[in-house]
Protein backbone atom coordinates (compact mmCIF):
# COMPACT_ATOMS: atom_id res chain seq x y z
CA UNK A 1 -3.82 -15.04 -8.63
CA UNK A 2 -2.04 -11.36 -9.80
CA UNK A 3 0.81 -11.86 -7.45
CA UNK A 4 3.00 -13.47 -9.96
CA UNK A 5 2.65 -10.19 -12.12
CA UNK A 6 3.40 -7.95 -9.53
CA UNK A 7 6.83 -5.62 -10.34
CA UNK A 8 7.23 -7.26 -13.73
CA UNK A 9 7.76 -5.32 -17.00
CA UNK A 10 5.97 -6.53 -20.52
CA UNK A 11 8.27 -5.29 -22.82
CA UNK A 12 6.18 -3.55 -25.18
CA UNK A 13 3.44 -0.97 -25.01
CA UNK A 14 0.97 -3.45 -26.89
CA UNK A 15 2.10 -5.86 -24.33
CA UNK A 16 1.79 -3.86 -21.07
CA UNK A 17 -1.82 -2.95 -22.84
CA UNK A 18 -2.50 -6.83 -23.78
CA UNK A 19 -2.12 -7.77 -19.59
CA UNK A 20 -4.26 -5.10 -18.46
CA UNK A 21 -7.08 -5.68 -20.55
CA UNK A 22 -7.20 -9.42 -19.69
CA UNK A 23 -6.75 -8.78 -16.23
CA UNK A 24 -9.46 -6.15 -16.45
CA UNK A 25 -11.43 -8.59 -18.06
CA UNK A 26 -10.95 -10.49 -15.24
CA UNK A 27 -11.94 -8.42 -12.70
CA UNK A 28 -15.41 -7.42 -14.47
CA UNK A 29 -16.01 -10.93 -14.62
CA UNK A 30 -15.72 -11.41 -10.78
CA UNK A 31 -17.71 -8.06 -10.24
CA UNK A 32 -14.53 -6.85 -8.66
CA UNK A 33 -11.91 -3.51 -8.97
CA UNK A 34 -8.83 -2.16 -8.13
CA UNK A 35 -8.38 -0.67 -5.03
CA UNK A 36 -6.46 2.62 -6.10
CA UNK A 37 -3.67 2.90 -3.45
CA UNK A 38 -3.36 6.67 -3.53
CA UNK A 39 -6.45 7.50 -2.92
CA UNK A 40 -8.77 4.39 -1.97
CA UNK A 41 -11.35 4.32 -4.68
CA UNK A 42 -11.91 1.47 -7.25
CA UNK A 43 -10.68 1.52 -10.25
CA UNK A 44 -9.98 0.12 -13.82
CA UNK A 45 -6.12 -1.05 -14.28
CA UNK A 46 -4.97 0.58 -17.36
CA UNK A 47 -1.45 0.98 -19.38
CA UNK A 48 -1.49 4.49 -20.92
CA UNK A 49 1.21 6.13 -22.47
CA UNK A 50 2.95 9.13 -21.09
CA UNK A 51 6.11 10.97 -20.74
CA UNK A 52 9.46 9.28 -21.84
CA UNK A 53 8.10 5.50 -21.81
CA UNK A 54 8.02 3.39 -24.45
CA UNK A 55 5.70 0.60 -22.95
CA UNK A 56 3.42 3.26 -21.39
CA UNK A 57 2.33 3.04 -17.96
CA UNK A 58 0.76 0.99 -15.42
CA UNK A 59 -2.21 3.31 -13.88
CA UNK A 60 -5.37 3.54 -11.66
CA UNK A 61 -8.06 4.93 -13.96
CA UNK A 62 -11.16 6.00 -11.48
CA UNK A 63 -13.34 9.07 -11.62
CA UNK A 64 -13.80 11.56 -8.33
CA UNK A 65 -16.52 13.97 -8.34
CA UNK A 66 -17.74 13.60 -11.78
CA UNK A 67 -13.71 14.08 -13.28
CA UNK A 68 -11.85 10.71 -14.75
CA UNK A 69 -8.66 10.52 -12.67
CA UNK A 70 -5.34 8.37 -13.12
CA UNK A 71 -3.18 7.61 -10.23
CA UNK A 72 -0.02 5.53 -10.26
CA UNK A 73 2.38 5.75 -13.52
CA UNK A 74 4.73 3.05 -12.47
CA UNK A 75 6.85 0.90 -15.43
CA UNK A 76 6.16 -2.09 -13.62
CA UNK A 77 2.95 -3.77 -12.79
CA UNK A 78 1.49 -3.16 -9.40
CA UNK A 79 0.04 -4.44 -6.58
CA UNK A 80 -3.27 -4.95 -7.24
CA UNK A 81 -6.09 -4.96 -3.77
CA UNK A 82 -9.47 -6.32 -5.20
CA UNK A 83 -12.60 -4.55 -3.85
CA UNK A 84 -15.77 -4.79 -4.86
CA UNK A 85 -16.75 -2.68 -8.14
CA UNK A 86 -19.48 -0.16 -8.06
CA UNK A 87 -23.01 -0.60 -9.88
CA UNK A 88 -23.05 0.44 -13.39
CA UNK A 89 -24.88 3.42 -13.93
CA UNK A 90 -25.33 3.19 -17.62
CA UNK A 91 -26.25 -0.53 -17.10
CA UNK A 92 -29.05 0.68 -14.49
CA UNK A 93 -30.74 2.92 -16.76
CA UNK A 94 -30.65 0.89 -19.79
CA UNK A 95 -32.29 -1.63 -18.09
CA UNK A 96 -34.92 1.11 -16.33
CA UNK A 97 -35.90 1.77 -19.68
CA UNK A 98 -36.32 -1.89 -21.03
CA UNK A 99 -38.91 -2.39 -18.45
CA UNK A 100 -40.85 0.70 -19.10
C-alpha cells in the first residue's frame, strides 16, 4: 500500500510533513511501525527539517535507551517495513489509574 510513495519527492516541506502524518496515521491505526533500517527498532516516520533542505527530511524517529533518536535524512520517501508497534506506556498507566 506505501510502495507507490517509495523514492518520491513532495515538493514542499508542508507537503513532505502532510504524507507523513497521514501515513503515520495510518500505521497507529493498524497498531503497526516502521521498521528503522539502520538500526532495527520501530519507529514513527517523520519529515523534519535540517541542513540545506527546503522540504525537510524523511526520518526514523525512535527512542534507544531512554534518548529520542532519528535515523535516515533522505529527500525522498523511503522504504517503509511494517512491524508491529510497541505498547503505549503512557496509555498503560492512564488506564492503571482509571481502574483504581
Amino acid at each position: 500500500m506505501l510502495s507507490h510513495l517509495v523514492g518520491k519527492e513532495f515538493g514542499t516541506f508542508e507537503q513532505n510533513q502532510a504524507v507523513c502524518t497521514a501515513v503515520q496515521n495510518l500505521m497507529n491505526r493498524l497498531g503497526q511501525a516502521a521498521e528503522c533500517p539502520r538500526c532495527g527498532n520501530p519507529s514513527k516516520i517523520r519529515c523534519l527539517r535540517s541542513g540545506r533542505s527546503r522540504a525537510g527530511s524523511f526520518q526514523f524517529d525512535h527512542v534507544i535507551e531512554g534518548a529520542r533518536t532519528t535515523h535516515g535524512g533522505s529527500n525522498r520517501f523511503p522504504e517503509i517495513k511494517l512491524i508491529p508497534a510497541p505498547s503505549d506506556k503512557r496509555l498503560r498507566t492512564s488506564r492503571q489509574k482509571k481502574s483504581e
